[in-house]
PDB file of N, CA and C in Angstrom:
ATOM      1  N   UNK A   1      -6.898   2.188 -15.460  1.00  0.00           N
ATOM      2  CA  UNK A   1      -5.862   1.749 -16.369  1.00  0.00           C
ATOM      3  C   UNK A   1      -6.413   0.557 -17.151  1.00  0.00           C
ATOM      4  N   UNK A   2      -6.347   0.858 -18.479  1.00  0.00           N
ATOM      5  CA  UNK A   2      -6.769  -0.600 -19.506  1.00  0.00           C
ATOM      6  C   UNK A   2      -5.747  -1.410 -20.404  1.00  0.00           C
ATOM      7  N   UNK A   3      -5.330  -2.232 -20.363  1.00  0.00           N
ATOM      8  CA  UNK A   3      -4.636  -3.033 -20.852  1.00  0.00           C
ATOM      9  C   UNK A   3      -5.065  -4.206 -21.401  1.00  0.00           C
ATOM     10  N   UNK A   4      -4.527  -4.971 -22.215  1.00  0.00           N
ATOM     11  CA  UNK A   4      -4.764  -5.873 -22.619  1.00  0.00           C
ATOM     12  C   UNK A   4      -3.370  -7.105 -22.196  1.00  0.00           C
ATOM     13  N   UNK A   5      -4.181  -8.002 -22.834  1.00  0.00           N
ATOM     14  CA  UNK A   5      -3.475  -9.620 -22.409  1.00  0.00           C
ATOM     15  C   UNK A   5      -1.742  -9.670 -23.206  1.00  0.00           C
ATOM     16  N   UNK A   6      -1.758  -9.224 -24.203  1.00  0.00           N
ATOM     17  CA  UNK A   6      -0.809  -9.299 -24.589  1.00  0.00           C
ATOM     18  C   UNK A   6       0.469  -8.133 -24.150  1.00  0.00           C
ATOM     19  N   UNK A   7       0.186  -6.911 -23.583  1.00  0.00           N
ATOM     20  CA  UNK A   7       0.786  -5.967 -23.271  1.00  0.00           C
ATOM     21  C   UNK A   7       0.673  -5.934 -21.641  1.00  0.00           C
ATOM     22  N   UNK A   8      -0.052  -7.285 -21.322  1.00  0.00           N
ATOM     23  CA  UNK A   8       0.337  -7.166 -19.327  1.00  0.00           C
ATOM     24  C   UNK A   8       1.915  -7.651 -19.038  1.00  0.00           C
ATOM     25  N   UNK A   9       2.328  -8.286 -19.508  1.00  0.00           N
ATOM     26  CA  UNK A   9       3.695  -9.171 -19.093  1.00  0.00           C
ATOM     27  C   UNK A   9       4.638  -7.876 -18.999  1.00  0.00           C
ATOM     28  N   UNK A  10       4.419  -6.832 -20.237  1.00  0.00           N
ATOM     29  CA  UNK A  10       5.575  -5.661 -20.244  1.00  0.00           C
ATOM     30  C   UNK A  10       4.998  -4.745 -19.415  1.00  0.00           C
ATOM     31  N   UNK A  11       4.078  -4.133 -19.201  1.00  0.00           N
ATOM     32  CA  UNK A  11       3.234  -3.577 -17.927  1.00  0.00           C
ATOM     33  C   UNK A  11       2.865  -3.768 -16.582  1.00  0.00           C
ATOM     34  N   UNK A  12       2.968  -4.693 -16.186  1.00  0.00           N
ATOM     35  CA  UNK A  12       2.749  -5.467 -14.791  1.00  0.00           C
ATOM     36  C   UNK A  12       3.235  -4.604 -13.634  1.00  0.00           C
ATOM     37  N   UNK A  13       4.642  -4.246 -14.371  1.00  0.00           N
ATOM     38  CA  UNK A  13       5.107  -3.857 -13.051  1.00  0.00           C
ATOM     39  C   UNK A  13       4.137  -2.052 -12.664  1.00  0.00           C
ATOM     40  N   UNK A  14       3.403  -1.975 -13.797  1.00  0.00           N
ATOM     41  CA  UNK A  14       3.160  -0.356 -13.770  1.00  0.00           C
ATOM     42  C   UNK A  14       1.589  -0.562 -13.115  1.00  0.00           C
ATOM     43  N   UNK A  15       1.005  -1.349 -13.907  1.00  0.00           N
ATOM     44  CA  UNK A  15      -0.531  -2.149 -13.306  1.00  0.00           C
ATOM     45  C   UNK A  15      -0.175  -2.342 -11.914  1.00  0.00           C
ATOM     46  N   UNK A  16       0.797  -2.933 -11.621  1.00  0.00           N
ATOM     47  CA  UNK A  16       0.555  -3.844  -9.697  1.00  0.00           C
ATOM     48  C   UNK A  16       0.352  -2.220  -8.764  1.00  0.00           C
ATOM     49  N   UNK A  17       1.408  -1.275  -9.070  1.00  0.00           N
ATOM     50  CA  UNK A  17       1.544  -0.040  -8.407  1.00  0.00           C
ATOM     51  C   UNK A  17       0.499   0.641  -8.586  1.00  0.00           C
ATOM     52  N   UNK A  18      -0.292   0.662  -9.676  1.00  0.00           N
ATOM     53  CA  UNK A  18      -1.693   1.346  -9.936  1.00  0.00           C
ATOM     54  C   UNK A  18      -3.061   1.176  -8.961  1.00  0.00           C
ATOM     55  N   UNK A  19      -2.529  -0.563  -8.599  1.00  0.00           N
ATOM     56  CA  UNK A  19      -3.378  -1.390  -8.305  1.00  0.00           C
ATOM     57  C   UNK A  19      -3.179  -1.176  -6.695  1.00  0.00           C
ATOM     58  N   UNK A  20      -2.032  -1.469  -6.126  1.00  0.00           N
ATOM     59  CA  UNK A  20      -1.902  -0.986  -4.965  1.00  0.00           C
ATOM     60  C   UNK A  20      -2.431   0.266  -4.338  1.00  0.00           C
ATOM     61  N   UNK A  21      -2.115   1.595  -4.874  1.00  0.00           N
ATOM     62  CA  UNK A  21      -2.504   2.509  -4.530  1.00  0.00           C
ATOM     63  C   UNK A  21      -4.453   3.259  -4.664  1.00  0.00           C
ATOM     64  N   UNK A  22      -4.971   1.890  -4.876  1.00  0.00           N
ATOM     65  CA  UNK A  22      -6.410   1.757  -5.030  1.00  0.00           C
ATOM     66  C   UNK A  22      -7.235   1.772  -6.334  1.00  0.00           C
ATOM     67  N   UNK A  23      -6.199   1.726  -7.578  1.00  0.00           N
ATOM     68  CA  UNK A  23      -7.177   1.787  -8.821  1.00  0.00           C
ATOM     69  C   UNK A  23      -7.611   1.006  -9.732  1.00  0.00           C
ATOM     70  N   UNK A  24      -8.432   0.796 -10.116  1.00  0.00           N
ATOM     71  CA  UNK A  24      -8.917  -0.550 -10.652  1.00  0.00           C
ATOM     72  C   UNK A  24      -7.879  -0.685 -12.290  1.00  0.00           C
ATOM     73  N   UNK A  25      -7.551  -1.869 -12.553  1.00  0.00           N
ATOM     74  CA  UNK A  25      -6.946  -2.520 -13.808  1.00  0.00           C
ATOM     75  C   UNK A  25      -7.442  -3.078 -14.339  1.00  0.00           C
ATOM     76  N   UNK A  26      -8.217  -2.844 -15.792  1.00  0.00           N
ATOM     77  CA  UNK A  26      -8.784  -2.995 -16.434  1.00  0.00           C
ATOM     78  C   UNK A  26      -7.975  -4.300 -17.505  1.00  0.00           C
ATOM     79  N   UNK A  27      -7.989  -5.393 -17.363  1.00  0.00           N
ATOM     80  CA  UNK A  27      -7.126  -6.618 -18.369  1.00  0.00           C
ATOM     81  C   UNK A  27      -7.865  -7.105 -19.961  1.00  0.00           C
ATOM     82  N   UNK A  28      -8.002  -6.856 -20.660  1.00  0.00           N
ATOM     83  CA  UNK A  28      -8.885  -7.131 -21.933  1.00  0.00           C
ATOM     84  C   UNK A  28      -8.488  -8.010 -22.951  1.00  0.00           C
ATOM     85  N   UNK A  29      -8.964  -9.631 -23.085  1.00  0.00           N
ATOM     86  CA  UNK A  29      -8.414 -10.549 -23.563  1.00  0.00           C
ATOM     87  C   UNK A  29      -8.642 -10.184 -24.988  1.00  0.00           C
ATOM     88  N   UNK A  30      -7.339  -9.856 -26.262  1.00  0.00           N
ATOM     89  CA  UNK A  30      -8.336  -9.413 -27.437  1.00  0.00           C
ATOM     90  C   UNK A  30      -9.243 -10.594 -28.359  1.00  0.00           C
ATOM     91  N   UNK A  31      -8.326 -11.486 -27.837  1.00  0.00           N
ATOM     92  CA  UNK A  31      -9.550 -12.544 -28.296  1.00  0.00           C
ATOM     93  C   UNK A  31     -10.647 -12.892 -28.283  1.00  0.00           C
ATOM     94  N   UNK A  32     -11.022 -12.823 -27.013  1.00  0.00           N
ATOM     95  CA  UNK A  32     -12.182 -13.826 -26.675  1.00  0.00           C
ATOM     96  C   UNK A  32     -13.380 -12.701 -26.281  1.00  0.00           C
ATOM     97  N   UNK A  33     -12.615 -11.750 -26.114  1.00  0.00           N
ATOM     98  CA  UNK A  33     -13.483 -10.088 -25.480  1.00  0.00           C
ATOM     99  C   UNK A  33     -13.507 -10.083 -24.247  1.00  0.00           C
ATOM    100  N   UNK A  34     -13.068 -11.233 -23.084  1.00  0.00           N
ATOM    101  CA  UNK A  34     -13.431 -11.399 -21.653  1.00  0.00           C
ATOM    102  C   UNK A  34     -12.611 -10.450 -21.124  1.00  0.00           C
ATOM    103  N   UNK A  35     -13.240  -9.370 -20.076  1.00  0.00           N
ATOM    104  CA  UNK A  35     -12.868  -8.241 -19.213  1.00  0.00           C
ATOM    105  C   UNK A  35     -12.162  -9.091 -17.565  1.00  0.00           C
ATOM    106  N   UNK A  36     -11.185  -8.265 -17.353  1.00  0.00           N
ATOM    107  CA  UNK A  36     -10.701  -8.963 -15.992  1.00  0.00           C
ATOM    108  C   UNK A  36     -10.281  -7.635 -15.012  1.00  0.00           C
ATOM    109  N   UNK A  37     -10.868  -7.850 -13.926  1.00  0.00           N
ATOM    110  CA  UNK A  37     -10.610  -6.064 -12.885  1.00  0.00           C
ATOM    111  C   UNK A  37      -9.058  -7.179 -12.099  1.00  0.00           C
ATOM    112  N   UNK A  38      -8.381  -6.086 -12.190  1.00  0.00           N
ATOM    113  CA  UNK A  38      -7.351  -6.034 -11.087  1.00  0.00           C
ATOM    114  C   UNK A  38      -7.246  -5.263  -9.887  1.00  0.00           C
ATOM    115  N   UNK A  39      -7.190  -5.751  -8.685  1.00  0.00           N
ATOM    116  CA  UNK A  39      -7.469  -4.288  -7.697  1.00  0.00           C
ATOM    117  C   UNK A  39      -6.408  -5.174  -6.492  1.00  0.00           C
ATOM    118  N   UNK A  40      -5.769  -4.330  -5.868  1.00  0.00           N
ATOM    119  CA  UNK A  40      -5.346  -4.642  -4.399  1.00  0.00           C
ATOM    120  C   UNK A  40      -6.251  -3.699  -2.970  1.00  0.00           C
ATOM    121  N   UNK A  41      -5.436  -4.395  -2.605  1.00  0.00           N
ATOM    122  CA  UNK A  41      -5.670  -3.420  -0.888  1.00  0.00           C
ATOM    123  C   UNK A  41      -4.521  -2.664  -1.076  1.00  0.00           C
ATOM    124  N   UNK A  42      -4.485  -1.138  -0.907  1.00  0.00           N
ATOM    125  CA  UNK A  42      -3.536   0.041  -0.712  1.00  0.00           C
ATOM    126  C   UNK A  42      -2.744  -0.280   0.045  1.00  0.00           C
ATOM    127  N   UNK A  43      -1.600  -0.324   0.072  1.00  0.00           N
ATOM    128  CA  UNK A  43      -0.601  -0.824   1.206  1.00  0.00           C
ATOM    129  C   UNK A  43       0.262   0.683   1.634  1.00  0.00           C
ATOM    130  N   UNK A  44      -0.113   0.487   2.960  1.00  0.00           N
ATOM    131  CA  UNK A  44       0.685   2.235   3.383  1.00  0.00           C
ATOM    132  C   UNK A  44       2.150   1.769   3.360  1.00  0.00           C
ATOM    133  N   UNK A  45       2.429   3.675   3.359  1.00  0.00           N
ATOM    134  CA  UNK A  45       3.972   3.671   3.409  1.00  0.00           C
ATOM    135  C   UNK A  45       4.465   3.220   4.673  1.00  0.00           C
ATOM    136  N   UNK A  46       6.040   3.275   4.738  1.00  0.00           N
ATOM    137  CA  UNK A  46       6.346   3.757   6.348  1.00  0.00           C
ATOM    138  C   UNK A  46       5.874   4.991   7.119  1.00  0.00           C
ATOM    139  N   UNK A  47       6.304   6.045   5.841  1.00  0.00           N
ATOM    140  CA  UNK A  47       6.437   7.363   6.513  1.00  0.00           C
ATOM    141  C   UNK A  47       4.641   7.070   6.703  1.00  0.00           C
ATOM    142  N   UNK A  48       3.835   6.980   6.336  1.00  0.00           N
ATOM    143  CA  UNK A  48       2.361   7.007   6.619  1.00  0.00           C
ATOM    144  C   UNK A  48       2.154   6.573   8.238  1.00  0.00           C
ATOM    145  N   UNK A  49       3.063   5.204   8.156  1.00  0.00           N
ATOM    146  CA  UNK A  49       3.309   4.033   9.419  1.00  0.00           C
ATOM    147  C   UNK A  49       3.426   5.102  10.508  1.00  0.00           C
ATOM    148  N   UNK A  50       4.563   5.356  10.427  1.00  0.00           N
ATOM    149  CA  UNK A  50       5.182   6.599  10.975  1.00  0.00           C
ATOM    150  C   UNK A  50       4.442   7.699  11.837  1.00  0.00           C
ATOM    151  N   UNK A  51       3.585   8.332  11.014  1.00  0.00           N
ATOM    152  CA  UNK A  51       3.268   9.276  11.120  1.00  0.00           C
ATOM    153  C   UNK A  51       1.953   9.074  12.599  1.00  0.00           C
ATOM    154  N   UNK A  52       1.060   8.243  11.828  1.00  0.00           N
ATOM    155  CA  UNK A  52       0.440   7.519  13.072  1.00  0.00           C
ATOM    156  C   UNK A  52       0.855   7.372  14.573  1.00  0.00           C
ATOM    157  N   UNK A  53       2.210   6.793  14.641  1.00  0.00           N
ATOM    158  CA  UNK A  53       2.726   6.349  15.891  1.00  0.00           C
ATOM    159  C   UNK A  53       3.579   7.672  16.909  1.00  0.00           C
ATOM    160  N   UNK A  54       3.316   8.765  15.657  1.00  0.00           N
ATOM    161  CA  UNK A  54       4.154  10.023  16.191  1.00  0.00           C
ATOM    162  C   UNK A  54       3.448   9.913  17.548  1.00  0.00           C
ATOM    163  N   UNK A  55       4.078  10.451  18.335  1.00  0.00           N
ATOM    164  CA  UNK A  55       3.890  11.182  19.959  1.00  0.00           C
ATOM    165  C   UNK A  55       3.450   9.573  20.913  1.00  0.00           C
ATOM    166  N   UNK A  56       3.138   8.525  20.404  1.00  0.00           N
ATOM    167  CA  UNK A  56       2.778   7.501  21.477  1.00  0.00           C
ATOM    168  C   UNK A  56       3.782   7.518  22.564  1.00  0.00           C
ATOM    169  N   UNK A  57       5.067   7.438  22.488  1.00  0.00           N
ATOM    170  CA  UNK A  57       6.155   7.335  23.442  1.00  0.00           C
ATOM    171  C   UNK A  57       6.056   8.866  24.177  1.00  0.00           C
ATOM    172  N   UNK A  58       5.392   9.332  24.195  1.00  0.00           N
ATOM    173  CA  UNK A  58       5.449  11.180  24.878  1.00  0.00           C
ATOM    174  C   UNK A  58       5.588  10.630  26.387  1.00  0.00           C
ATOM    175  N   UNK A  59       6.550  11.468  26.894  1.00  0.00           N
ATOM    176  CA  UNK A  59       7.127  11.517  28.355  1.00  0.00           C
ATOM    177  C   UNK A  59       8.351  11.691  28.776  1.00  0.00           C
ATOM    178  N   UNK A  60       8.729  11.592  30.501  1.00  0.00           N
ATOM    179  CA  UNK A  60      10.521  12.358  30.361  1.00  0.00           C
ATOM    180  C   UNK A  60      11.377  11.000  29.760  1.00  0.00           C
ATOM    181  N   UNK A  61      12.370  11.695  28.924  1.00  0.00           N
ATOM    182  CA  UNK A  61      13.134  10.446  28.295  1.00  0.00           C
ATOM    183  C   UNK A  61      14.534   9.769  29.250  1.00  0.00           C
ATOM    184  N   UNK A  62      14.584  10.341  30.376  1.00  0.00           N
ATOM    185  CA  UNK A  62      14.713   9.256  31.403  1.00  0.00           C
ATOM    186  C   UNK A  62      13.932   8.537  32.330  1.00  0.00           C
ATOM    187  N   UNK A  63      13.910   7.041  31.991  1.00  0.00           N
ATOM    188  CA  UNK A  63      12.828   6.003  32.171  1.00  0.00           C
ATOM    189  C   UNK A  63      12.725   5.782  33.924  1.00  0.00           C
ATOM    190  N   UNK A  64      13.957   6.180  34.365  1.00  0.00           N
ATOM    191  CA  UNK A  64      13.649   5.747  36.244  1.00  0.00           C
ATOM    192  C   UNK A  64      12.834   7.136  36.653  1.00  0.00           C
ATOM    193  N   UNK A  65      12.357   8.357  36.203  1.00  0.00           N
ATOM    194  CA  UNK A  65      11.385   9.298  36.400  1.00  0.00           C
ATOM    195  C   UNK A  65      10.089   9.045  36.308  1.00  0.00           C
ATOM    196  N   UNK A  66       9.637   8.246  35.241  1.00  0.00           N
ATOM    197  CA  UNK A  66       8.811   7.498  34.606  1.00  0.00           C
ATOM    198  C   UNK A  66       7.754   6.629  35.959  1.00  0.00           C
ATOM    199  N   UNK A  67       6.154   6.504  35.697  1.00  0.00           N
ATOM    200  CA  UNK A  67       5.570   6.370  36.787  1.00  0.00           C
ATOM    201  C   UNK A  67       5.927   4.565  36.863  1.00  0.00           C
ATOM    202  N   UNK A  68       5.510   4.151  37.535  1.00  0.00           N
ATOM    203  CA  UNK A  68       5.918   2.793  38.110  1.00  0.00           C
ATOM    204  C   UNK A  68       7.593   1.995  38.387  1.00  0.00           C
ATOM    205  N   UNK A  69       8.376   2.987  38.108  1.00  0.00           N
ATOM    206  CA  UNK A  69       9.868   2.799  38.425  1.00  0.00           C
ATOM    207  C   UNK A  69      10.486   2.634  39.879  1.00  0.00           C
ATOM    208  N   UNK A  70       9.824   3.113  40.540  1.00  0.00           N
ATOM    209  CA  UNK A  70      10.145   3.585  41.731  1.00  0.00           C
ATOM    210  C   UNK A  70      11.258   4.207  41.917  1.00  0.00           C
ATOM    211  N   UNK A  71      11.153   5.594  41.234  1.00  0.00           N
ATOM    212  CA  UNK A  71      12.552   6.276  41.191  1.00  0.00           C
ATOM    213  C   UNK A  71      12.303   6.979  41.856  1.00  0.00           C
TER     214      UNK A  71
END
């Protein structure tokens, strides 16, 4: 994505999401000619979160059955 200095303030919000999801932002001062990269770290979703943690809790879902209870 390339933009310039004068059209970031109305764009920002479209650049940050670009930027998040790993793509570089290209900022172009028209003045002076100086190039500026914008980049984040990808920030996962929940459902991504989520998806990861599926099955960790696997076992019977009454907890006094469960090993160290002494049930």
């Amino acid at each position: 994505m390339k933009l310039s200095t004068r059209s970031l303030a109305r764009a920002f919000p479209k650049a940050k999401a670009a930027a998040r999801k790993g793509r570089a932002v290209e900022i172009v001062d028209d003045r002076t000619g100086e190039k500026f990269i914008l980049t984040a770290k990808p920030t996962k979703t929940f459902g991504e979160l989520a998806a990861q943690a599926k099955g960790v809790h696997q076992g019977p879902r009454d907890l006094s059955t469960r090993e160290g209870f002494g049930g």
